[in-house]
Each structure stands twice: as structure tokens, then as C-alpha cells.
C-alpha atoms as a PDB file:
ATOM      1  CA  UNK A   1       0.000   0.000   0.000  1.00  0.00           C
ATOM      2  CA  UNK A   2       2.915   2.087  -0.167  1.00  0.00           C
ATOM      3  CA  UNK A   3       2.046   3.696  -3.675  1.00  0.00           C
ATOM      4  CA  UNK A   4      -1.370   4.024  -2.384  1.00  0.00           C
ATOM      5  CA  UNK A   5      -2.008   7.446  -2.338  1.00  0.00           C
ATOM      6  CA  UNK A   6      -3.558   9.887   1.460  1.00  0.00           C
ATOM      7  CA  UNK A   7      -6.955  10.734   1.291  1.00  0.00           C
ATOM      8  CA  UNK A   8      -5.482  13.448   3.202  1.00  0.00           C
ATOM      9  CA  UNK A   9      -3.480  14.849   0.389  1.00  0.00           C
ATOM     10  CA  UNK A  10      -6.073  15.226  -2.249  1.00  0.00           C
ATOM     11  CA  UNK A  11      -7.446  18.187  -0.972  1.00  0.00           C
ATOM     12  CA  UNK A  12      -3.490  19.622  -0.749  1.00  0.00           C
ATOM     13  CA  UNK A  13      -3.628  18.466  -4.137  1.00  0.00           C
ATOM     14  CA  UNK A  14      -6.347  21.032  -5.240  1.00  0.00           C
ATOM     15  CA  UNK A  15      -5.050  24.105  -3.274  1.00  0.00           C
ATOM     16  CA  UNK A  16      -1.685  23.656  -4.531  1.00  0.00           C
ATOM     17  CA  UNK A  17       0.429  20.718  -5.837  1.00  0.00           C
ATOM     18  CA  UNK A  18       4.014  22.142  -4.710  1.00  0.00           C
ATOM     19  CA  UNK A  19       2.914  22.110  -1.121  1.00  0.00           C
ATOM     20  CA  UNK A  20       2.693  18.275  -1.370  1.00  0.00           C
ATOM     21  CA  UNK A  21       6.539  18.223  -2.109  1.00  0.00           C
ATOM     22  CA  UNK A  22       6.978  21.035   0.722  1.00  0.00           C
ATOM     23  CA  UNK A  23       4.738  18.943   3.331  1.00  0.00           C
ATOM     24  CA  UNK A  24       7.507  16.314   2.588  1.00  0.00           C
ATOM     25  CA  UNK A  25      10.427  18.391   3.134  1.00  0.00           C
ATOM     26  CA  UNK A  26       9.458  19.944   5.908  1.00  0.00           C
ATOM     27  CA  UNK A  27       7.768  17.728   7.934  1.00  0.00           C
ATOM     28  CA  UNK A  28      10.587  15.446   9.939  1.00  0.00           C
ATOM     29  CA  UNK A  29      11.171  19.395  11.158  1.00  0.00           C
ATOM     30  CA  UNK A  30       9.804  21.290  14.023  1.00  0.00           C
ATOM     31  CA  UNK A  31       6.299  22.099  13.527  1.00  0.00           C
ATOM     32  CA  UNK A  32       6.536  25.140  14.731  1.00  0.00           C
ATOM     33  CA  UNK A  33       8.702  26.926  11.513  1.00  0.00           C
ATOM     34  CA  UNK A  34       5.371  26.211   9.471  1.00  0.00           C
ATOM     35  CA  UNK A  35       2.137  25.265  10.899  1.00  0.00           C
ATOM     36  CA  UNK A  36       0.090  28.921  11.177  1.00  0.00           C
ATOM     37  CA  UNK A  37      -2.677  29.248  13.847  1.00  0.00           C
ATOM     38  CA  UNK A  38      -5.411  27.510  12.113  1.00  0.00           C
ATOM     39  CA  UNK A  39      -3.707  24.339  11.598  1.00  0.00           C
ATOM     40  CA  UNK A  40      -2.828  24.104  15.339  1.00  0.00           C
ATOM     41  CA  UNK A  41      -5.980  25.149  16.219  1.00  0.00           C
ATOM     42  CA  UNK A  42      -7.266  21.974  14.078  1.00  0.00           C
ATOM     43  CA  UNK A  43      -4.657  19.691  15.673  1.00  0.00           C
ATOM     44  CA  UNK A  44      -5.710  20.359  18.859  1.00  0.00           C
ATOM     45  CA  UNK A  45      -9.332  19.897  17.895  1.00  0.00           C
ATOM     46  CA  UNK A  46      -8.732  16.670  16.274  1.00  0.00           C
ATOM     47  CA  UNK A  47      -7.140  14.968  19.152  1.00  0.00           C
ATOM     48  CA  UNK A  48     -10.541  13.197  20.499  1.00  0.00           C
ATOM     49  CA  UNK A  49     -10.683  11.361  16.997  1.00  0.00           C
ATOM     50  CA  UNK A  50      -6.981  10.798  17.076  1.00  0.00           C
ATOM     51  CA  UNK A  51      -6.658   9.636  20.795  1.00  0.00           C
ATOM     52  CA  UNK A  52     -10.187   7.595  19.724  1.00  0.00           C
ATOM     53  CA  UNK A  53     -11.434   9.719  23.413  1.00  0.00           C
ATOM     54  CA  UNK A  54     -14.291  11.336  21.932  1.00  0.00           C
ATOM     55  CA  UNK A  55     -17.030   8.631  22.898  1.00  0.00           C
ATOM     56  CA  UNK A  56     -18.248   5.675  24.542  1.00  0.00           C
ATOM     57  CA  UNK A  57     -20.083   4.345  22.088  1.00  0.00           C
ATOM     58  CA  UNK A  58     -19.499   0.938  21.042  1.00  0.00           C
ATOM     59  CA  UNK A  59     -21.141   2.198  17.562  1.00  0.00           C
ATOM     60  CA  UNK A  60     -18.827   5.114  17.072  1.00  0.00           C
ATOM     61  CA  UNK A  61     -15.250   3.651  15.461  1.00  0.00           C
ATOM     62  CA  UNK A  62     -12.457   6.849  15.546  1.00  0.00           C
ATOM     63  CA  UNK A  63     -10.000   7.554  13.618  1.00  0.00           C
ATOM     64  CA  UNK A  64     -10.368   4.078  11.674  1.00  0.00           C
ATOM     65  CA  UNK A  65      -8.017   3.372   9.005  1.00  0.00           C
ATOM     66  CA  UNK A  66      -9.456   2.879   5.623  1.00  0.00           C
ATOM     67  CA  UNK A  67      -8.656   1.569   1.938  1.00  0.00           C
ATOM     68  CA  UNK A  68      -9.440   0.929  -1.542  1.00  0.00           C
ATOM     69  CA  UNK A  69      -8.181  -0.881  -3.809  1.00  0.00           C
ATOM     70  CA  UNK A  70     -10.352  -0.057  -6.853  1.00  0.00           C
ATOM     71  CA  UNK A  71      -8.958   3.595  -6.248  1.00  0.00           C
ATOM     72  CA  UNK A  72      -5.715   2.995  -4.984  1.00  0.00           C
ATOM     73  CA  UNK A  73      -6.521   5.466  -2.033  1.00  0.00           C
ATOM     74  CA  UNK A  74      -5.845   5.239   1.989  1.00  0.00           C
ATOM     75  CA  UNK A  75      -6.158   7.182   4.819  1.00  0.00           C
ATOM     76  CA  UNK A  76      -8.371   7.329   8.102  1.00  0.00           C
ATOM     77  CA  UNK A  77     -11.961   8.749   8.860  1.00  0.00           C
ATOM     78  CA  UNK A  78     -12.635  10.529  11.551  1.00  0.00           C
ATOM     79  CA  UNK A  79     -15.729   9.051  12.597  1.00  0.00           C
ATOM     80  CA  UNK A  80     -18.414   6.718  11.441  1.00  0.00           C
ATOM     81  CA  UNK A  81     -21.435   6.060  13.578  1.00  0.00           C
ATOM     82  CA  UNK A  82     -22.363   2.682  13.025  1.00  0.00           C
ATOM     83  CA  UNK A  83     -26.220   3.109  14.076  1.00  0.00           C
ATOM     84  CA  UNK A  84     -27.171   5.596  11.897  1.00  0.00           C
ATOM     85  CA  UNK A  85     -24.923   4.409   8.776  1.00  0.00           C
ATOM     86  CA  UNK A  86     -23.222   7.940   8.864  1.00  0.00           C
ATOM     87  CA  UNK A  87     -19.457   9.051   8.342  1.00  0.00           C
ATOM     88  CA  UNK A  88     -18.303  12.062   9.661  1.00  0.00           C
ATOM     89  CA  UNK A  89     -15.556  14.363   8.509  1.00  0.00           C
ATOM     90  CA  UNK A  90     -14.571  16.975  11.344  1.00  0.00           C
ATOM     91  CA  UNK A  91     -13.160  20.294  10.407  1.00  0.00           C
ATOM     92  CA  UNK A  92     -12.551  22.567  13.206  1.00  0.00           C
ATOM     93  CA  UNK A  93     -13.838  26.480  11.314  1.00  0.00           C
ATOM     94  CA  UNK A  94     -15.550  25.804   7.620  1.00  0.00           C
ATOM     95  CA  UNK A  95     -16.339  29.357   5.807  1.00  0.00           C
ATOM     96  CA  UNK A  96     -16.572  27.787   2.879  1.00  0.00           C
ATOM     97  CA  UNK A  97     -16.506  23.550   1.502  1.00  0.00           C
ATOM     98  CA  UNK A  98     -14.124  23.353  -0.604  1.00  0.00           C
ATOM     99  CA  UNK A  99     -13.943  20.760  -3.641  1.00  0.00           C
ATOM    100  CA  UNK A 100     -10.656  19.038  -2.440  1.00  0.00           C
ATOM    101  CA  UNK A 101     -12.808  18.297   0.630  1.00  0.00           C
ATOM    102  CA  UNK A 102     -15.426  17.185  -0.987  1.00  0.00           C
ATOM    103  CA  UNK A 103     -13.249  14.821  -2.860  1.00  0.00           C
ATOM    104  CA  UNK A 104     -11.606  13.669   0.709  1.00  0.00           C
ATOM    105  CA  UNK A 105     -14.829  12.538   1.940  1.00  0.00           C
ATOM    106  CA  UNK A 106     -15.744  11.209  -1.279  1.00  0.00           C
ATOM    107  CA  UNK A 107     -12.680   8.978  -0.894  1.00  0.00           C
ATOM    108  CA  UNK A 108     -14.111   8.098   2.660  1.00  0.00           C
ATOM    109  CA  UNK A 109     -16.739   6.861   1.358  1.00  0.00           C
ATOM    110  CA  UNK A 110     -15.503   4.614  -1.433  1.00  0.00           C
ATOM    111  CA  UNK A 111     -12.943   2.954   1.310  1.00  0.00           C
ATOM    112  CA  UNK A 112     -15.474   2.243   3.651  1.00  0.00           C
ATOM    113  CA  UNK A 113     -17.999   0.848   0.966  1.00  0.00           C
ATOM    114  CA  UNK A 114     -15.178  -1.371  -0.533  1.00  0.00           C
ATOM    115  CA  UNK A 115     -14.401  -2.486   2.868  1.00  0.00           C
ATOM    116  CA  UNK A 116     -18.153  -3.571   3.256  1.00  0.00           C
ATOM    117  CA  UNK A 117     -19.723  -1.031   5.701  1.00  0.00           C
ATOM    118  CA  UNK A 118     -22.667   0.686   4.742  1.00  0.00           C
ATOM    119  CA  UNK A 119     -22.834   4.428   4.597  1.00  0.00           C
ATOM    120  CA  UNK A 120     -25.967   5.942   4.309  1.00  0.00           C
ATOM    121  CA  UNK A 121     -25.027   9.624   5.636  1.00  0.00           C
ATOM    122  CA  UNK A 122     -22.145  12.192   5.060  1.00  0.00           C
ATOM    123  CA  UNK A 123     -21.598  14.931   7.189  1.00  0.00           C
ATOM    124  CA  UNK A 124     -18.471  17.599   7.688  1.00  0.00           C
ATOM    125  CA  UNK A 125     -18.816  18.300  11.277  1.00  0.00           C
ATOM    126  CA  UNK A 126     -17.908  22.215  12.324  1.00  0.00           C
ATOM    127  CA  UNK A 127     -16.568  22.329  15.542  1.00  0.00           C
ATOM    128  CA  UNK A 128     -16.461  25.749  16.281  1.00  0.00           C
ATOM    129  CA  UNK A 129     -19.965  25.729  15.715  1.00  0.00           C
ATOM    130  CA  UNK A 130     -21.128  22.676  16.809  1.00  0.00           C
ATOM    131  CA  UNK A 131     -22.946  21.863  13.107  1.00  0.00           C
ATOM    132  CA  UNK A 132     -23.657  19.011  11.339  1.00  0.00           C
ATOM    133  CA  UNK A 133     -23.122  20.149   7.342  1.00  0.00           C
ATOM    134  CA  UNK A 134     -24.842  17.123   5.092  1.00  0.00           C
ATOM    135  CA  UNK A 135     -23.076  16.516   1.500  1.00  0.00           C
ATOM    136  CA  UNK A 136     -25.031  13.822  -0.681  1.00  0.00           C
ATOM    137  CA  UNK A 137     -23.817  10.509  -1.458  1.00  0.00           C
ATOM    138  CA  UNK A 138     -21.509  10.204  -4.432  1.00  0.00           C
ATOM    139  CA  UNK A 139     -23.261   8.953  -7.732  1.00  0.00           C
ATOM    140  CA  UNK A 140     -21.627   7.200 -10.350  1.00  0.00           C
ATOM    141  CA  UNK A 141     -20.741  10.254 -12.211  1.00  0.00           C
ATOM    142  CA  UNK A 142     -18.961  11.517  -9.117  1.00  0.00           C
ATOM    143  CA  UNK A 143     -17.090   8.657  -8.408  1.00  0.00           C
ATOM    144  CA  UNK A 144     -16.135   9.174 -12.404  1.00  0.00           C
ATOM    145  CA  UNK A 145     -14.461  12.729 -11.292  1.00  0.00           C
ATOM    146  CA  UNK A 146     -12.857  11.146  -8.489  1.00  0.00           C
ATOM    147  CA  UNK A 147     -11.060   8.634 -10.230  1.00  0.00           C
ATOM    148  CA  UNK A 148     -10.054  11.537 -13.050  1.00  0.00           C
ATOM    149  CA  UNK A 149      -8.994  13.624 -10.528  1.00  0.00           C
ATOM    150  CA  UNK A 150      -6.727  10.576  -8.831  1.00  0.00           C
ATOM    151  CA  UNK A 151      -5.326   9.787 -12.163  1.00  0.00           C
ATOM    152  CA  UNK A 152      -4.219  13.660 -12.346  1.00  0.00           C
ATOM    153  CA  UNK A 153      -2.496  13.497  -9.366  1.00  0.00           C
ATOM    154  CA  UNK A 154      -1.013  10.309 -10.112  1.00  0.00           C
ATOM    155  CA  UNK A 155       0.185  11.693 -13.457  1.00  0.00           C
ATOM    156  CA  UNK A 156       1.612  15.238 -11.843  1.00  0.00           C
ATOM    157  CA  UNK A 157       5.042  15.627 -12.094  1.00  0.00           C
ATOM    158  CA  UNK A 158       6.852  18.655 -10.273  1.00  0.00           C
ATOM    159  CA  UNK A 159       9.849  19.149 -12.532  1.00  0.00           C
ATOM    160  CA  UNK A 160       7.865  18.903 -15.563  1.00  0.00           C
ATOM    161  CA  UNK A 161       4.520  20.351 -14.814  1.00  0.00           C
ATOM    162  CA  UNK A 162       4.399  24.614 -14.055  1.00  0.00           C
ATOM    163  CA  UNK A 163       3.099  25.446 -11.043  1.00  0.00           C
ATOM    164  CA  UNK A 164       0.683  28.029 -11.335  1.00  0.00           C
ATOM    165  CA  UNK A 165       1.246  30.915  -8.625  1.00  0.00           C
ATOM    166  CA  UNK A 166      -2.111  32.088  -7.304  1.00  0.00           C
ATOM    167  CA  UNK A 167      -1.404  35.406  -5.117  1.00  0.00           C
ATOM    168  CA  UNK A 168      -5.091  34.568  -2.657  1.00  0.00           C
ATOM    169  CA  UNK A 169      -3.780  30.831  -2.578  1.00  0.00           C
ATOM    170  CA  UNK A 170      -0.340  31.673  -1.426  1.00  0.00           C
ATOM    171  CA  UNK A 171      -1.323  33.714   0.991  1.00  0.00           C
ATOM    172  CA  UNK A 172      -2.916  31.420   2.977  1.00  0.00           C
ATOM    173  CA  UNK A 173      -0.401  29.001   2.562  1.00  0.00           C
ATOM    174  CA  UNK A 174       0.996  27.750   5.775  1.00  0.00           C
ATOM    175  CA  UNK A 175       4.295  26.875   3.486  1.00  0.00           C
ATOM    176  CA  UNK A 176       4.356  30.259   1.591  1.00  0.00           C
ATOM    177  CA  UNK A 177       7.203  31.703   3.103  1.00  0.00           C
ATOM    178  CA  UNK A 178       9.221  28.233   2.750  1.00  0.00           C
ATOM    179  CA  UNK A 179       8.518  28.185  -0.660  1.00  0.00           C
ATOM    180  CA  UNK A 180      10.888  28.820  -3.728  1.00  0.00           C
ATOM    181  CA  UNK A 181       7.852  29.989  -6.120  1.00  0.00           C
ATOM    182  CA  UNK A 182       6.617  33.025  -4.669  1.00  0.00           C
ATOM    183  CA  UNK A 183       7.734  35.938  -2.667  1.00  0.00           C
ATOM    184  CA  UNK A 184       4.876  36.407  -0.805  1.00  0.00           C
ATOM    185  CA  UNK A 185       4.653  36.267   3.084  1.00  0.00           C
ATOM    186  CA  UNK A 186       1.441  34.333   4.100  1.00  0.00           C
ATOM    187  CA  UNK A 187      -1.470  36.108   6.602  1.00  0.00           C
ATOM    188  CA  UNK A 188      -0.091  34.207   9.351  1.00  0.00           C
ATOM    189  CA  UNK A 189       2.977  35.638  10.021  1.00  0.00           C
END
């Protein structure tokens, strides 16, 4: 499963492919010379699924690792409530839901059918807010995009495809002012 590739990374994918190849630079290093407020923030928020602390419930599984196969794809979901049929993706602040998190839970989804569960629900949970967000299940034609989209980022190639500097993406990158591409200095700093 080693050329599988993280469910977590296809939304990194989306925002920006370099900061794949900077995540993996950077991140035997201290934490500290790039993770920005929000992502600690979210760290801290995600330790109940992490730590599997954040319920009792025989029917809740935490921070379950998951595969597939078909889409050569594996990660972990963060929770899936075995009563209701429902997987849950938390995300500590959501202003807006963003495609590359779609395609995350998407992913979710697929590994945990292929694995034989049955999901009836999808939720991104906000936990600043305490809301439950719903997202329909994926049809056909979305698992279609999926794949294309996996392919994509199968097919990238950093020394042979341009990366595209986008001056509102950079900015709120938490490698921006690690990276060789841009000049900017992200909000963070």
C-alpha cells in the first residue's frame, strides 16, 4: 500500500500541488517553523478522533483506518457512527466547503464501501460551531471525477509540470514563506 495514495493529500492536491513536495520536506522538522494558527488550532481539535477519546459508544469507530483498492486510495476517517450508517468528517472552522474536501470525503466513502460497511449519511462536522453540514452521497458520475482527478495526481510531475502561482492561494499558505515559487509572506505571520 505504499504507492497508495492519502486521502489526506487530495485536498493539498487542489489548493496547490508544490505544497505536497513542501509537506515532505518539511515535515521530519519542528512544527513550529510552518504550521500557522489555524492548523494548530485543528490539531488540537482533532485529538478526540486521534486519541479515539471522543465517545463511549461501542457504535462510534475513531479515527479508523481505511482503503481501496479499486482507487488505490488510503487514509483514516474521523468518525463513522455505526447506528445511523453515517461518516463524519470533522473540520474545526468551515467558511466555505471546498472541492478538495469534498473529494476527501468522497474517498471516505468509497474505502469504507469497498471495505463492506454501509454508509448511508455524510456529514463535515464544524466544531467551532457545533454543526452538522450534510453533503449527498456520491453517484456514479462523481465517483467518475474522483477517479479523473486521482489519475491527475497520479500523473503530476513537479519538474515537468508549471506550477501556477495564485497570489489569494499563497497567501494562505501555511508553506508560503518556505517556498521557492513566490515571494509572498502568508497572513499568518
Amino acid at each position: 500500500m505504499d504507492d497508495y495514495i492519502s486521502i489526506a493529500t487530495l485536498n493539498d492536491y487542489i489548493f496547490c500541488p508544490y505544497s505536497i513536495y513542501l509537506h515532505n520536506v518539511y515535515m521530519e522538522t519542528d512544527e513550529s517553523l510552518y504550521k500557522a494558527t489555524p492548523q494548530v488550532k485543528g490539531s488540537i481539535a482533532h485529538e478526540g478522533i486521534d486519541k479515539k477519546t471522543g465517545s463511549t459508544r461501542k457504535s462510534d469507530l475513531y479515527s479508523m483506518p481505511v482503503y481501496s483498492d479499486q482507487l488505490g486510495i488510503r487514509g483514516k476517517i474521523d468518525i463513522y457512527k455505526s447506528d445511523k450508517k453515517q461518516l463524519i468528517e470533522r473540520k474545526n472552522n468551515i467558511k466555505k466547503i471546498f472541492r478538495g474536501q469534498i473529494y476527501q470525503l468522497w474517498a471516505q466513502y468509497f474505502c469504507m464501501t469497498e471495505m463492506g460497511y454501509q454508509v448511508e449519511l455524510l456529514n463535515f462536522y464544524e466544531i467551532s460551531t457545533n454543526k452538522m453540514i450534510p453533503i449527498k452521497i456520491p453517484s456514479e458520475e462523481n465517483k467518475k471525477e474522483l477517479e479523473i482527478f486521482i489519475q491527475q495526481f497520479k500523473n503530476y510531475n513537479p519538474s515537468e509540470d508549471v506550477i501556477t502561482v495564485n497570489t489569494n492561494k499563497c497567501l494562505h499558505c501555511i508553506y508560503c514563506n518556505l517556498c521557492d515559487k513566490t515571494t509572498y509572506d502568508n497572513v499568518y505571520t
